[in-house]
PDB file of N, CA and C in Angstrom:
ATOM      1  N   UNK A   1     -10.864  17.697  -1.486  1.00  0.00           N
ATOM      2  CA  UNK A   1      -9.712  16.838  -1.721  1.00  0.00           C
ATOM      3  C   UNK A   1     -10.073  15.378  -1.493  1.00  0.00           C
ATOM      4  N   UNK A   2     -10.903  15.103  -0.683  1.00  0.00           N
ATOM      5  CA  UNK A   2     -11.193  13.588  -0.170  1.00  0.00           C
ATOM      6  C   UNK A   2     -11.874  12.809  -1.182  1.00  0.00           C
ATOM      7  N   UNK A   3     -12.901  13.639  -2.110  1.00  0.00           N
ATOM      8  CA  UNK A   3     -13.534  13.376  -2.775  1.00  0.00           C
ATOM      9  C   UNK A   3     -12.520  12.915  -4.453  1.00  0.00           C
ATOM     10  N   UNK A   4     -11.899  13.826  -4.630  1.00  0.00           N
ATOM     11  CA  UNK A   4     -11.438  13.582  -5.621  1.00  0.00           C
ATOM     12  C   UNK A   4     -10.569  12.227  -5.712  1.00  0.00           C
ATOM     13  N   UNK A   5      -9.525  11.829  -4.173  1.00  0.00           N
ATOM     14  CA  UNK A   5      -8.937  11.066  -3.434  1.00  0.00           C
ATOM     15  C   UNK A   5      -9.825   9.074  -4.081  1.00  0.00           C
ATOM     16  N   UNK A   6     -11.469   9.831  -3.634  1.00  0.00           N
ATOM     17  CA  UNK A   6     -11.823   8.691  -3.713  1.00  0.00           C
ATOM     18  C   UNK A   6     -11.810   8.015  -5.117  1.00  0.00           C
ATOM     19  N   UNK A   7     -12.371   9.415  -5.800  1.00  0.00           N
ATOM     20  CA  UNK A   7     -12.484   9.307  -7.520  1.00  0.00           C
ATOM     21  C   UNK A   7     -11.373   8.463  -7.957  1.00  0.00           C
ATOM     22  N   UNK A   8     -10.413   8.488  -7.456  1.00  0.00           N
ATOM     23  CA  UNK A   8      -8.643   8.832  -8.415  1.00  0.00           C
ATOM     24  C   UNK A   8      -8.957   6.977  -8.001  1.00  0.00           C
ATOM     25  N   UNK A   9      -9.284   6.517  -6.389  1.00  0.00           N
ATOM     26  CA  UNK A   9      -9.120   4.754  -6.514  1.00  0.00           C
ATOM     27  C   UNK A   9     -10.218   4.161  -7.142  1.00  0.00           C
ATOM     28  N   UNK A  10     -11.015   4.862  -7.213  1.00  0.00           N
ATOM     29  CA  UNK A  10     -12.114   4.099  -7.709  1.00  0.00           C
ATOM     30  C   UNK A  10     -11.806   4.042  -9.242  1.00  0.00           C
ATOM     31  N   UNK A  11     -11.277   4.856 -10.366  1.00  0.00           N
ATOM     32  CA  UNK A  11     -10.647   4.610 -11.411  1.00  0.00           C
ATOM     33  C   UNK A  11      -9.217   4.162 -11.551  1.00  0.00           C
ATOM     34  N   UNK A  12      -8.677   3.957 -10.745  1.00  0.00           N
ATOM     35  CA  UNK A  12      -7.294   2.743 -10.296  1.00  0.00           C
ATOM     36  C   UNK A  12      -7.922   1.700 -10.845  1.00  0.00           C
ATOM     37  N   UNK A  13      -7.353   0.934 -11.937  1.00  0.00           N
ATOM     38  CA  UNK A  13      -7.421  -0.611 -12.502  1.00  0.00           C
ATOM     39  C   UNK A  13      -6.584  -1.679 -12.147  1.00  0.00           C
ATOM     40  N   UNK A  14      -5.458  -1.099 -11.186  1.00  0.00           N
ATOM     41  CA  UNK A  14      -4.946  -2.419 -10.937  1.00  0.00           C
ATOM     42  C   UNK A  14      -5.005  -2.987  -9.854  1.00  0.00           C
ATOM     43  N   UNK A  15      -4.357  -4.339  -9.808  1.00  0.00           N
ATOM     44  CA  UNK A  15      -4.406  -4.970  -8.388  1.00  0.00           C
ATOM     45  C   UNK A  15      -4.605  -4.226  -7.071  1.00  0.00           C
ATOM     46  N   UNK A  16      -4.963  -4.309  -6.622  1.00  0.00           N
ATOM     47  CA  UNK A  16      -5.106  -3.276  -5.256  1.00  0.00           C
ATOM     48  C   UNK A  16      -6.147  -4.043  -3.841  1.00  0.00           C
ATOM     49  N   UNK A  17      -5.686  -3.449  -2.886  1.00  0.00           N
ATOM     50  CA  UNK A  17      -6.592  -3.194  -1.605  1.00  0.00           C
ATOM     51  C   UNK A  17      -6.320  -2.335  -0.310  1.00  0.00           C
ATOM     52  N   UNK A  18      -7.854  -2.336  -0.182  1.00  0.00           N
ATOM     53  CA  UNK A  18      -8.394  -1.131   0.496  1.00  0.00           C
ATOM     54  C   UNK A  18      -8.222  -1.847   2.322  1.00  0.00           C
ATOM     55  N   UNK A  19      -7.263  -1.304   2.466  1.00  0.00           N
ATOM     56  CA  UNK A  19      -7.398  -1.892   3.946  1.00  0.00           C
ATOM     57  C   UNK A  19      -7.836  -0.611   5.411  1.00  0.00           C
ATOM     58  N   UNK A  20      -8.451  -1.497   6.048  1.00  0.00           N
ATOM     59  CA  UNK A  20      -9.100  -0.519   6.920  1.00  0.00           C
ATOM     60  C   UNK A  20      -9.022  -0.412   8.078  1.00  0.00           C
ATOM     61  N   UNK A  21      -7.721   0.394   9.169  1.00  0.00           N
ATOM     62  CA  UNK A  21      -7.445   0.409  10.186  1.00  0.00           C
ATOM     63  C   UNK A  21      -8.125   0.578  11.048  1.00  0.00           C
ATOM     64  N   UNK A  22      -8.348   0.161  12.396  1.00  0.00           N
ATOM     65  CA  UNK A  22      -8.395   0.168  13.156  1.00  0.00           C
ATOM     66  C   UNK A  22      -9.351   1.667  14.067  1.00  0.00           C
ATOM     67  N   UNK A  23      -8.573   2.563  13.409  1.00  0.00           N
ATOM     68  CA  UNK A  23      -9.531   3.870  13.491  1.00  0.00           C
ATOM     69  C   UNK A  23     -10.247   4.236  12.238  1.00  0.00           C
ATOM     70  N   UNK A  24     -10.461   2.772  11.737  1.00  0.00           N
ATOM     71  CA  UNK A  24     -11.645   3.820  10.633  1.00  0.00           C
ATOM     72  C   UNK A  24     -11.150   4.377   9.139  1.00  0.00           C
ATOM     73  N   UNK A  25      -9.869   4.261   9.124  1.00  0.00           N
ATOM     74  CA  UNK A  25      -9.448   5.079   7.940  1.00  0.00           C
ATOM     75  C   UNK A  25      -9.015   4.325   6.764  1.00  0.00           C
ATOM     76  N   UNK A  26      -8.976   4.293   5.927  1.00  0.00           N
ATOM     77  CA  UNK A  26      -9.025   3.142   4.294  1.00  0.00           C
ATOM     78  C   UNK A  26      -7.579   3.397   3.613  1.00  0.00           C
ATOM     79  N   UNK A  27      -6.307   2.497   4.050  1.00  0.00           N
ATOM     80  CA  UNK A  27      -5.091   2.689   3.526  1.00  0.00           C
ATOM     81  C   UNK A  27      -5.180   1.859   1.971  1.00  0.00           C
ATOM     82  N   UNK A  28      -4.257   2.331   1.292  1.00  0.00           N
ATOM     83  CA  UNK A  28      -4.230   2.059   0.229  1.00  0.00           C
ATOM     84  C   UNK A  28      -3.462   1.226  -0.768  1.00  0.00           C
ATOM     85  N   UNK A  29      -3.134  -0.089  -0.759  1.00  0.00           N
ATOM     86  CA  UNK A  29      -2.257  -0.837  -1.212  1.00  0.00           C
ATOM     87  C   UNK A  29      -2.307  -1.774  -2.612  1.00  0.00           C
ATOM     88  N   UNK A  30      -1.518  -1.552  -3.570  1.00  0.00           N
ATOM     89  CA  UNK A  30      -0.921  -1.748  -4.787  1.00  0.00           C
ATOM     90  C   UNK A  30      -0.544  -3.384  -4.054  1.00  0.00           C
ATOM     91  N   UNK A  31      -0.745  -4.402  -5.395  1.00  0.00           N
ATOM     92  CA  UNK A  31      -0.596  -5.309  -5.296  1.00  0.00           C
ATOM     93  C   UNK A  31       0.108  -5.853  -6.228  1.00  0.00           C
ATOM     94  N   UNK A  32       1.143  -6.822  -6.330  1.00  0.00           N
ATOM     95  CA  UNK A  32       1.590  -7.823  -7.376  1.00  0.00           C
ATOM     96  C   UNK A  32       2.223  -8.582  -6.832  1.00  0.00           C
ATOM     97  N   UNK A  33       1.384  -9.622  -7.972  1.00  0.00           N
ATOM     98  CA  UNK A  33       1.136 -11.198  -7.228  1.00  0.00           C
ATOM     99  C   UNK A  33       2.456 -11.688  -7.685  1.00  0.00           C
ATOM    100  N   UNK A  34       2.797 -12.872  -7.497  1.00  0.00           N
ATOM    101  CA  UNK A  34       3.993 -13.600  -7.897  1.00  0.00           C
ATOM    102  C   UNK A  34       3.693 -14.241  -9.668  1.00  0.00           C
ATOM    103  N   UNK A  35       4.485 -14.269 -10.308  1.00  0.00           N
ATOM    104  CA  UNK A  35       5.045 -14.772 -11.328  1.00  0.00           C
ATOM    105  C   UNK A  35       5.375 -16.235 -11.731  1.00  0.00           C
ATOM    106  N   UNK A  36       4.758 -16.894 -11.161  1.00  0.00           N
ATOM    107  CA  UNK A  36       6.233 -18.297 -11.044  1.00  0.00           C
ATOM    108  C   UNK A  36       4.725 -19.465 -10.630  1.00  0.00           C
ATOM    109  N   UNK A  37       4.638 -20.422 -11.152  1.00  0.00           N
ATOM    110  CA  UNK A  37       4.311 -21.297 -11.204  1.00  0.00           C
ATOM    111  C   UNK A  37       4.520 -21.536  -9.349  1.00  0.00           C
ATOM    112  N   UNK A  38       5.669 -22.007  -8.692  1.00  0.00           N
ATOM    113  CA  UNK A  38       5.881 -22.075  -7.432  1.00  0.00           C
ATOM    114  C   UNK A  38       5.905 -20.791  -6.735  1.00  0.00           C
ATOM    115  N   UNK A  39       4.663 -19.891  -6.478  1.00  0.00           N
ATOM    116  CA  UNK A  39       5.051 -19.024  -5.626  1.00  0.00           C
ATOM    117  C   UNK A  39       5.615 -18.994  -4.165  1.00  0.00           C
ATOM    118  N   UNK A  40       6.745 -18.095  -3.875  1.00  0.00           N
ATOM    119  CA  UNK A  40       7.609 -18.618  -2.250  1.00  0.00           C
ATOM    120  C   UNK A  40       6.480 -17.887  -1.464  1.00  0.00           C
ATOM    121  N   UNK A  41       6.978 -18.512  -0.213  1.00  0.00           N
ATOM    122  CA  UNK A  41       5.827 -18.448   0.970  1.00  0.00           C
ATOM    123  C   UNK A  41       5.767 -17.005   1.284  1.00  0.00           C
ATOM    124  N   UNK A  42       6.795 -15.890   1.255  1.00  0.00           N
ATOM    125  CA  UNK A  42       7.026 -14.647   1.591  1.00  0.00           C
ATOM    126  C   UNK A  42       6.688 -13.631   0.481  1.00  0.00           C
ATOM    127  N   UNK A  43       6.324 -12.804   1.597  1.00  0.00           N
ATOM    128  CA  UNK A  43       5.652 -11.523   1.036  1.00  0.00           C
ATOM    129  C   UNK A  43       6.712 -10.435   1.385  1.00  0.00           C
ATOM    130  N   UNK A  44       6.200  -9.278   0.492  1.00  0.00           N
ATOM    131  CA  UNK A  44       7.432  -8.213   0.674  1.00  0.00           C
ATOM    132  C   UNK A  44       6.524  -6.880   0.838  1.00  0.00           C
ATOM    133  N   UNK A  45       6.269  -5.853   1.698  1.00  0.00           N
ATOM    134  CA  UNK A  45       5.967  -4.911   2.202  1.00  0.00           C
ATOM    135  C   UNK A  45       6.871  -3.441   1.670  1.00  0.00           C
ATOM    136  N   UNK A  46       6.270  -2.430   0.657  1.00  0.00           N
ATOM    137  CA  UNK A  46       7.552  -1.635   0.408  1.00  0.00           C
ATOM    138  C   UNK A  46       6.156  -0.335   0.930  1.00  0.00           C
ATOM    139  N   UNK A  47       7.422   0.533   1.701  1.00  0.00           N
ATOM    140  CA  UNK A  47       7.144   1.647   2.103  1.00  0.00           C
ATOM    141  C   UNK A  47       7.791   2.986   1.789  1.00  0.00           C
ATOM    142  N   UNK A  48       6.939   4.100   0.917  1.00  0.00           N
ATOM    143  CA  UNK A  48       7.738   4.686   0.749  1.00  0.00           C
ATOM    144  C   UNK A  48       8.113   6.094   1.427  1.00  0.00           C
ATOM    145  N   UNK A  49       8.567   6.766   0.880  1.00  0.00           N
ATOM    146  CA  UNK A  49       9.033   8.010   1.732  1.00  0.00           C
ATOM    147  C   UNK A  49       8.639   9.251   1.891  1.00  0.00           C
ATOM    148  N   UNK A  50       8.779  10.226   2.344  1.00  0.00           N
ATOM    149  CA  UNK A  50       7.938  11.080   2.751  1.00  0.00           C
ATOM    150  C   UNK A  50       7.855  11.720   1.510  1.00  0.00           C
ATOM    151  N   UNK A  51       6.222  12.634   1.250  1.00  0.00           N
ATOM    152  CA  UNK A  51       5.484  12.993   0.397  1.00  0.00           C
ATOM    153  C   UNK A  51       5.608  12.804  -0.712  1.00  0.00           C
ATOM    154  N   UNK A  52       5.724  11.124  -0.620  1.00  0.00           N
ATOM    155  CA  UNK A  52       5.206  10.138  -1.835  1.00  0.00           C
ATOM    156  C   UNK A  52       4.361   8.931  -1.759  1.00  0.00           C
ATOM    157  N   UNK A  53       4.346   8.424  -2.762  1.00  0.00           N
ATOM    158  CA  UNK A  53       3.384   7.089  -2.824  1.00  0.00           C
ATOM    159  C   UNK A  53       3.732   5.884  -3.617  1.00  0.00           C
ATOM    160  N   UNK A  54       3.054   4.727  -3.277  1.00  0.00           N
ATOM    161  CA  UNK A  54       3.337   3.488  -3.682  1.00  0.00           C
ATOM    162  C   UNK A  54       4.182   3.370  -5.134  1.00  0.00           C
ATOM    163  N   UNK A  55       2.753   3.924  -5.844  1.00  0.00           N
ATOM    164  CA  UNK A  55       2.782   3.759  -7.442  1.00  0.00           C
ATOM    165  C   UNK A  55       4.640   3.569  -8.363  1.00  0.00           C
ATOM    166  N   UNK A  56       5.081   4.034  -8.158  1.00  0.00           N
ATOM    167  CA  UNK A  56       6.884   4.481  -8.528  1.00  0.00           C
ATOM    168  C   UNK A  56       7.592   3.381  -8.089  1.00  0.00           C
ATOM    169  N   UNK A  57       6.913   2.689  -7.144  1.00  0.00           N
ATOM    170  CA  UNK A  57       8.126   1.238  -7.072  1.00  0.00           C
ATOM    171  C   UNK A  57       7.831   0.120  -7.403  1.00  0.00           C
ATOM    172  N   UNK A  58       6.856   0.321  -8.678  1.00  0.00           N
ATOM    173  CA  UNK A  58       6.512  -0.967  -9.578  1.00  0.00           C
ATOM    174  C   UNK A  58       7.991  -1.471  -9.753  1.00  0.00           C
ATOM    175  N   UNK A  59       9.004  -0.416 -10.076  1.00  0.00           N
ATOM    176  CA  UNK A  59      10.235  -0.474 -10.818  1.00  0.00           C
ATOM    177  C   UNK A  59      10.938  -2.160 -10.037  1.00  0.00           C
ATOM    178  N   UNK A  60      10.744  -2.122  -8.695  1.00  0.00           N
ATOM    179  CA  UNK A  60      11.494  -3.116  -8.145  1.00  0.00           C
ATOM    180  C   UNK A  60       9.780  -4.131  -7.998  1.00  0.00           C
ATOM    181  N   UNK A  61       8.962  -3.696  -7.420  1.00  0.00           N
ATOM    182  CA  UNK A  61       7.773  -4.834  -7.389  1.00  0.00           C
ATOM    183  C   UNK A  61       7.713  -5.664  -8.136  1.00  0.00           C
ATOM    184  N   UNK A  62       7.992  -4.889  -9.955  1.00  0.00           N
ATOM    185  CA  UNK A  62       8.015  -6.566 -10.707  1.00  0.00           C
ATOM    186  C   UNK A  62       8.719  -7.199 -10.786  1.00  0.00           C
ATOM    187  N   UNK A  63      10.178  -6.770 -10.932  1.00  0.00           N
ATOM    188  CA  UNK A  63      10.821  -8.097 -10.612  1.00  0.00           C
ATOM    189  C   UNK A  63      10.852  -8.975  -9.750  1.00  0.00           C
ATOM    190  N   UNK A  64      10.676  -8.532  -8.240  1.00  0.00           N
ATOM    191  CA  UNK A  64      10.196  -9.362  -7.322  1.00  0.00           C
ATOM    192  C   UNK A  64       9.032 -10.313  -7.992  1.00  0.00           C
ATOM    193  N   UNK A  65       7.828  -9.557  -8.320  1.00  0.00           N
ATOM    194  CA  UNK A  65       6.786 -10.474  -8.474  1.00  0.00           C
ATOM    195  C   UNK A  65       7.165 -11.823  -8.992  1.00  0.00           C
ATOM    196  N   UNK A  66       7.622 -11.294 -10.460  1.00  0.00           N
ATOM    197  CA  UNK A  66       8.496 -12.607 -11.390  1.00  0.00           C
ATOM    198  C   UNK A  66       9.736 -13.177 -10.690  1.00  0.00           C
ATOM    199  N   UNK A  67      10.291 -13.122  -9.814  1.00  0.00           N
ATOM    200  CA  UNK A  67      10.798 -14.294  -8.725  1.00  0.00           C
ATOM    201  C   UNK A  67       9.805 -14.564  -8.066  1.00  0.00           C
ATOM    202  N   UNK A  68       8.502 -14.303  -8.066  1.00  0.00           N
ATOM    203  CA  UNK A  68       8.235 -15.446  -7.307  1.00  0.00           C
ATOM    204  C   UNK A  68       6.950 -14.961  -5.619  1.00  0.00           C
ATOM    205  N   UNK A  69       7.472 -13.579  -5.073  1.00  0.00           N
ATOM    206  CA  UNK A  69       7.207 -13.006  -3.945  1.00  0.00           C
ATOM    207  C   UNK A  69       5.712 -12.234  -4.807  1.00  0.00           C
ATOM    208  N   UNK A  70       5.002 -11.920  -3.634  1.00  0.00           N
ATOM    209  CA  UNK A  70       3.692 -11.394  -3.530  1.00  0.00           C
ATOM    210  C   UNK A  70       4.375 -10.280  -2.772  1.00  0.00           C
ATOM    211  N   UNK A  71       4.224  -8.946  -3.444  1.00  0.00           N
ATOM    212  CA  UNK A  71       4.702  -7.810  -3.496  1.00  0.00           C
ATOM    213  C   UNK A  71       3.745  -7.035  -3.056  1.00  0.00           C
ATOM    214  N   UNK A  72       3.330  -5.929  -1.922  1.00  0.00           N
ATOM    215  CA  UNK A  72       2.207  -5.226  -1.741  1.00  0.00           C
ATOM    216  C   UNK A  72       3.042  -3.443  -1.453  1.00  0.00           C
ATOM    217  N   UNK A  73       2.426  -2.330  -2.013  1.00  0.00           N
ATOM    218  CA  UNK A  73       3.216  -1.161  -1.777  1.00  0.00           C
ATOM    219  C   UNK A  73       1.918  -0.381  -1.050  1.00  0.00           C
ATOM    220  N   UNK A  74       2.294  -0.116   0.058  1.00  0.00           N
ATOM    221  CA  UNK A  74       1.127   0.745   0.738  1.00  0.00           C
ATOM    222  C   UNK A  74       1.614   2.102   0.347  1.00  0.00           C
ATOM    223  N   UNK A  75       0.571   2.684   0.240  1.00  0.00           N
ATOM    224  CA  UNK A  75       0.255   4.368   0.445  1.00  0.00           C
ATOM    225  C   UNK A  75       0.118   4.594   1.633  1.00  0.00           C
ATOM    226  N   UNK A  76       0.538   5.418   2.423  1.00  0.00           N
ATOM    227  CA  UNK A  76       0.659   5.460   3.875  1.00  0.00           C
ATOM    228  C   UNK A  76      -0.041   6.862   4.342  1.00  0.00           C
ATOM    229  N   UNK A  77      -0.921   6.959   5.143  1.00  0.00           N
ATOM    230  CA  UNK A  77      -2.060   7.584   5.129  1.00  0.00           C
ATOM    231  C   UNK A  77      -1.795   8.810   5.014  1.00  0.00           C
ATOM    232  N   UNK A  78      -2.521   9.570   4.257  1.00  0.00           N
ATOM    233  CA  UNK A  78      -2.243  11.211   3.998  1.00  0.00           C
ATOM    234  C   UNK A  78      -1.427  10.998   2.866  1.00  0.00           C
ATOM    235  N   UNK A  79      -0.773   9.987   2.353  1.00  0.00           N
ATOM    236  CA  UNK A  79      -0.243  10.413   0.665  1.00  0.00           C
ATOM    237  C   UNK A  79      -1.105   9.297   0.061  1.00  0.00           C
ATOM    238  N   UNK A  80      -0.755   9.277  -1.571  1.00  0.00           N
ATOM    239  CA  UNK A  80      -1.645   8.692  -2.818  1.00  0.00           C
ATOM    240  C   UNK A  80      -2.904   8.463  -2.719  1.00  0.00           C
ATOM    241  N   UNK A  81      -3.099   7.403  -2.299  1.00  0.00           N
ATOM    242  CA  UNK A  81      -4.634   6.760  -2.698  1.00  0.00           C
ATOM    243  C   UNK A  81      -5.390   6.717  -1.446  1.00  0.00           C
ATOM    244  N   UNK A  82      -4.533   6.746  -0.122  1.00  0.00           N
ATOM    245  CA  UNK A  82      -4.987   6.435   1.486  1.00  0.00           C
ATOM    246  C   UNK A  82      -5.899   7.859   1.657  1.00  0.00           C
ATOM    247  N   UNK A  83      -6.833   7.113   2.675  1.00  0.00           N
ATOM    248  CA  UNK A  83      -7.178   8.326   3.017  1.00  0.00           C
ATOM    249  C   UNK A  83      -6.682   9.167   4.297  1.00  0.00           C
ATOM    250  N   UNK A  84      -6.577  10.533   4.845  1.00  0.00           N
ATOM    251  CA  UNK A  84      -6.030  11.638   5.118  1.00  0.00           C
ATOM    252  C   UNK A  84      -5.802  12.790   4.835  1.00  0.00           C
ATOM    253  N   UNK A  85      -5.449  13.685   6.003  1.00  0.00           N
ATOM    254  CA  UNK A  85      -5.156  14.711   5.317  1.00  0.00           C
ATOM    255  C   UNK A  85      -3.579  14.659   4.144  1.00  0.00           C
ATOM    256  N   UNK A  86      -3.625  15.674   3.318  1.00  0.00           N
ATOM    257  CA  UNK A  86      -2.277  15.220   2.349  1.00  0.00           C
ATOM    258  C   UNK A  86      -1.299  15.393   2.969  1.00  0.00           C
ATOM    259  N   UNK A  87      -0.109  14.132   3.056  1.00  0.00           N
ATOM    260  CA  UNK A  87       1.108  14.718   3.186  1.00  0.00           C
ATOM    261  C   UNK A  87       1.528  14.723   5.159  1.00  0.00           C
ATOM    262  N   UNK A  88       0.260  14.459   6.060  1.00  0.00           N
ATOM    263  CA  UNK A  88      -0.131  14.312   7.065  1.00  0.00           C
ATOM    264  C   UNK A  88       0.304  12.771   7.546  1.00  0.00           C
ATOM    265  N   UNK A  89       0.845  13.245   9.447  1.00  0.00           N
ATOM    266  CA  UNK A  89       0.717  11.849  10.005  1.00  0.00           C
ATOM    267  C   UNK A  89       0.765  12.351  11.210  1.00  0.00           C
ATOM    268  N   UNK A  90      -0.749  11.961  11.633  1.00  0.00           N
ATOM    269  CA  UNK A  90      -1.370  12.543  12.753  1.00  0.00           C
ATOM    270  C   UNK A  90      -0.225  11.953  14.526  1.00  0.00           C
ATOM    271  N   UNK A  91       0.295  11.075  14.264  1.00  0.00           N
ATOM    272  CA  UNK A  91       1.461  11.022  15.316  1.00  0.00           C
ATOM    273  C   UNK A  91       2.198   9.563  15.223  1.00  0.00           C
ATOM    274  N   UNK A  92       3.681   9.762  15.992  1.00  0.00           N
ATOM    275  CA  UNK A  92       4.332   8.279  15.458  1.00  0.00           C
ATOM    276  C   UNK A  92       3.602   7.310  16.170  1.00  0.00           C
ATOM    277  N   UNK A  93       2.828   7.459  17.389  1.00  0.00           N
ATOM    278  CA  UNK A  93       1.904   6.167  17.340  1.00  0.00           C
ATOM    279  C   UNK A  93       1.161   5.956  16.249  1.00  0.00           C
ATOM    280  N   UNK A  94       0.376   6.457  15.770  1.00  0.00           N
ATOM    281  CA  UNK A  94      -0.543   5.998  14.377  1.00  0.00           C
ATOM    282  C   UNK A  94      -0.226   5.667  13.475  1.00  0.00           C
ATOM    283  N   UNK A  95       1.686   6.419  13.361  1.00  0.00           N
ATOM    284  CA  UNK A  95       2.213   5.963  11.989  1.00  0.00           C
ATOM    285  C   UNK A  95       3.021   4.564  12.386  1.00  0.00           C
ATOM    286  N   UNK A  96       3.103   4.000  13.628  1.00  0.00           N
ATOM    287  CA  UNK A  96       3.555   2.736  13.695  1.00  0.00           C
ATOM    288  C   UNK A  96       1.879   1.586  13.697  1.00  0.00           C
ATOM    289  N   UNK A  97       1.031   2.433  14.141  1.00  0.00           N
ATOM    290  CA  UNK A  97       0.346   1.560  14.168  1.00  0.00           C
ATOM    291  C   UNK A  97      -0.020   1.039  12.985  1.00  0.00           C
ATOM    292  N   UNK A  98      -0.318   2.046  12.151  1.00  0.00           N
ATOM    293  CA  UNK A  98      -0.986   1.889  10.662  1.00  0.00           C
ATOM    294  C   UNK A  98      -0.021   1.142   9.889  1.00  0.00           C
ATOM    295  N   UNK A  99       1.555   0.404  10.130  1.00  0.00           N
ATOM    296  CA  UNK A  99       2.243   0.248   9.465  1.00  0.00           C
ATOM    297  C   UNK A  99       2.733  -1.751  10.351  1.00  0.00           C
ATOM    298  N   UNK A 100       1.837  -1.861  11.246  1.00  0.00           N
ATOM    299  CA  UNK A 100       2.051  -3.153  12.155  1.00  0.00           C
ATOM    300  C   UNK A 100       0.226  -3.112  11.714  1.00  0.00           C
ATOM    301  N   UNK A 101      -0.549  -2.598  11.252  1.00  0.00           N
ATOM    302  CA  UNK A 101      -1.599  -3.375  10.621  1.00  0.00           C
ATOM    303  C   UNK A 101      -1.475  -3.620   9.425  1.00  0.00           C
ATOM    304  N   UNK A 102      -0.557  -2.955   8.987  1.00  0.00           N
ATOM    305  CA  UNK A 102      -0.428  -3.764   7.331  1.00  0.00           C
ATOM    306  C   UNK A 102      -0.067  -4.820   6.991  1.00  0.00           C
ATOM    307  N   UNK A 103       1.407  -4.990   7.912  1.00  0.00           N
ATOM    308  CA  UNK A 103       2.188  -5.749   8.366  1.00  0.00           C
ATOM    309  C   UNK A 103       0.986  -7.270   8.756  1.00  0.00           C
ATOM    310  N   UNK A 104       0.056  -7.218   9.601  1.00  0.00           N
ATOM    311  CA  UNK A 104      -0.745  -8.365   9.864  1.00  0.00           C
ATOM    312  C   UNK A 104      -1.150  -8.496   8.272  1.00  0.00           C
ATOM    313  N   UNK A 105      -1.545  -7.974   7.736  1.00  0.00           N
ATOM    314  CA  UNK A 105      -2.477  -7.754   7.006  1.00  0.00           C
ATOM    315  C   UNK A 105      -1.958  -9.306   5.419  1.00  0.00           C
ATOM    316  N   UNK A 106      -0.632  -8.354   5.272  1.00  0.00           N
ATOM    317  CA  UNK A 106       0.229  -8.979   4.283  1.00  0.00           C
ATOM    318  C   UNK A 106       0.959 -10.555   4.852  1.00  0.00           C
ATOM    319  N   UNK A 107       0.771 -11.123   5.831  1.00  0.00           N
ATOM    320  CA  UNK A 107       1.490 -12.218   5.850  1.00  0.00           C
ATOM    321  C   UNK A 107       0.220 -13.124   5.574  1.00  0.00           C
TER     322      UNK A 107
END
């Protein structure tokens, strides 16, 4: 599964990054940039819900983008593109942690 995991980002073409927590593990975040000649200073962080992934909330990311905001959708470890086991979150410390390093990550 890990392998294929890797296959699936490594043929991902769009905006993206590979961010790498703290313990080692490579989360997975969808990017879109702002739209607008004046991009605003704020960024927007979308997280989604259990046993899913980023990809599906382009729906609201672009319009954000085109106002203006730098839009980032993490995969949150164990679903889409992150790595983990599938569908997995080894405990709510890790899942706060992994989600206050993104958080640094994106401002």
């Amino acid at each position: 599964m890990a392998l294929d995991i890797i296959r699936l980002r490594e043929e991902y073409d769009g905006p993206h990054h590979l961010l790498i927590t703290s313990d080692g593990v490579n989360l997975f975040l969808r990017k879109w940039e702002p739209k607008t000649e004046t991009p605003r200073q704020s960024a927007i962080l979308i997280l989604h819900g259990l046993t899913a992934y980023s990809g599906p909330y382009y729906m609201i990311a672009e319009p954000l983008a085109e106002r203006g905001f730098k839009v980032y959708g993490l995969d949150l470890r164990g679903h889409g593109l992150s790595d983990g086991n599938r569908g997995d979150c080894p405990s709510e410390e890790r899942f706060v942690k992994d989600i206050c390093e993104t958080i640094k990550f994106v401002r």
